[in-house]
Protein backbone atom coordinates (compact mmCIF):
# COMPACT_ATOMS: atom_id res chain seq x y z
CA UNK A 1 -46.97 21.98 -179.60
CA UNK A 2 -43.38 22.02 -179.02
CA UNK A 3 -43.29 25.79 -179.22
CA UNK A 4 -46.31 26.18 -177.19
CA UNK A 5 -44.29 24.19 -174.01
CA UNK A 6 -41.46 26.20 -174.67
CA UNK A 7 -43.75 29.84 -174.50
CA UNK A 8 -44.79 27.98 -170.80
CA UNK A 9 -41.64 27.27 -169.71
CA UNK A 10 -39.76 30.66 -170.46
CA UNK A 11 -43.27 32.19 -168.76
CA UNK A 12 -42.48 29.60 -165.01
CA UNK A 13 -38.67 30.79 -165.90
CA UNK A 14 -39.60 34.53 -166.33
CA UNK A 15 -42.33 34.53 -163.15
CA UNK A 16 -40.22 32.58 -160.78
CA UNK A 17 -37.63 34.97 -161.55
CA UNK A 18 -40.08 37.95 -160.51
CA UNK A 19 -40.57 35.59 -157.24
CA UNK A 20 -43.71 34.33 -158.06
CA UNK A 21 -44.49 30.86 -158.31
CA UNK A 22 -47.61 31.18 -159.88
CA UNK A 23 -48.95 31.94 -163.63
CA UNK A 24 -52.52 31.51 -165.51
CA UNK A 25 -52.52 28.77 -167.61
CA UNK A 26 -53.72 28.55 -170.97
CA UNK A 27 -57.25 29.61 -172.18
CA UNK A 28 -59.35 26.53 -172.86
CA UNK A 29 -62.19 27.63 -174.57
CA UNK A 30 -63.01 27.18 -178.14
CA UNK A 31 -64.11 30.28 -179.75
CA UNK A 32 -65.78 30.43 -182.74
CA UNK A 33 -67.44 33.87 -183.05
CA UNK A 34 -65.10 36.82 -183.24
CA UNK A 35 -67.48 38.75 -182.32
CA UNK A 36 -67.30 37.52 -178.54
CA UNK A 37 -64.03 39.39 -178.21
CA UNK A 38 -60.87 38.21 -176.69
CA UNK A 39 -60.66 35.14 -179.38
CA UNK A 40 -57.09 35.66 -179.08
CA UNK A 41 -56.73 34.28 -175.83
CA UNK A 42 -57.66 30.43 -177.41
CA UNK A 43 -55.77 28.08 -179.66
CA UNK A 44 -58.59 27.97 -182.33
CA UNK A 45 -62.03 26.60 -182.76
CA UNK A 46 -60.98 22.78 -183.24
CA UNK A 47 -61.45 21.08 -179.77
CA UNK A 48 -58.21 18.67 -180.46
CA UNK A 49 -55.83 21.48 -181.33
CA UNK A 50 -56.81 23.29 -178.26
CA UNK A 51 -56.35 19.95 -175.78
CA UNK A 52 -53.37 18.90 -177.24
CA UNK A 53 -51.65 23.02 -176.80
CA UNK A 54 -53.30 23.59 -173.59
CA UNK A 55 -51.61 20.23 -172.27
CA UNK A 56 -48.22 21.76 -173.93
CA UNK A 57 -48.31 24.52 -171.99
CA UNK A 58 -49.29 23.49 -169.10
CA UNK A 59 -46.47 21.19 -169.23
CA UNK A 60 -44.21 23.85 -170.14
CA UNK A 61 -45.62 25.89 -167.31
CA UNK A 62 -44.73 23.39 -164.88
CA UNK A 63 -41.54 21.93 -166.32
CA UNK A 64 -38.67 24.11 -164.83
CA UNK A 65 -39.57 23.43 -160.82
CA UNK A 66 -42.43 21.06 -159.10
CA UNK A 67 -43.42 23.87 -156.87
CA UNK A 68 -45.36 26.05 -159.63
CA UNK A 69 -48.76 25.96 -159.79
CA UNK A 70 -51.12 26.33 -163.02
CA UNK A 71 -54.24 27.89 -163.06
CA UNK A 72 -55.91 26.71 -166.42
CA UNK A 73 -58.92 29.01 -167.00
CA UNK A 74 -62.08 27.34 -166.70
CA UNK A 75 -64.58 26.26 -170.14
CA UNK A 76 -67.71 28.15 -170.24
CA UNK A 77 -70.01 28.10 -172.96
CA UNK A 78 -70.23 31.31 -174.51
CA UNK A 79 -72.31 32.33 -177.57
């Protein structure tokens, strides 16, 4: 989880640095088919793991300044 704050923190650094003040948060779906494609984009299957790493990097994301936003992508059932 650690790391996972740390990947949304250098991602704020890295944006805010390209002027932006905006970056999508983490995927929060759970996928558990590969065949829906894009898997990738969630923290596994296991609805704990991906709360507790989606609140990581979310906090990562908004740890450097109080003026970026996160835009966690919205849950929806799939498959």
């Amino acid at each position: 989880e650690s790391l996972t704050a740390a990947a949304g923190a250098a991602t704020a650094t890295e944006v805010a640095a390209a002027g932006l003040n905006w970056a999508f948060g983490p995927c929060v779906a759970s996928p558990r088919d590969s065949r829906w494609g894009r898997t990738y984009e969630g923290f596994g299957a296991d609805e704990q793991l991906v709360s507790r790493h989606a609140a990581a990097a979310v906090t990562g994301l908004q740890a450097p300044a109080d003026e970026r936003a996160d835009l966690t992508r919205p849950f929806l059932p799939a498959g």
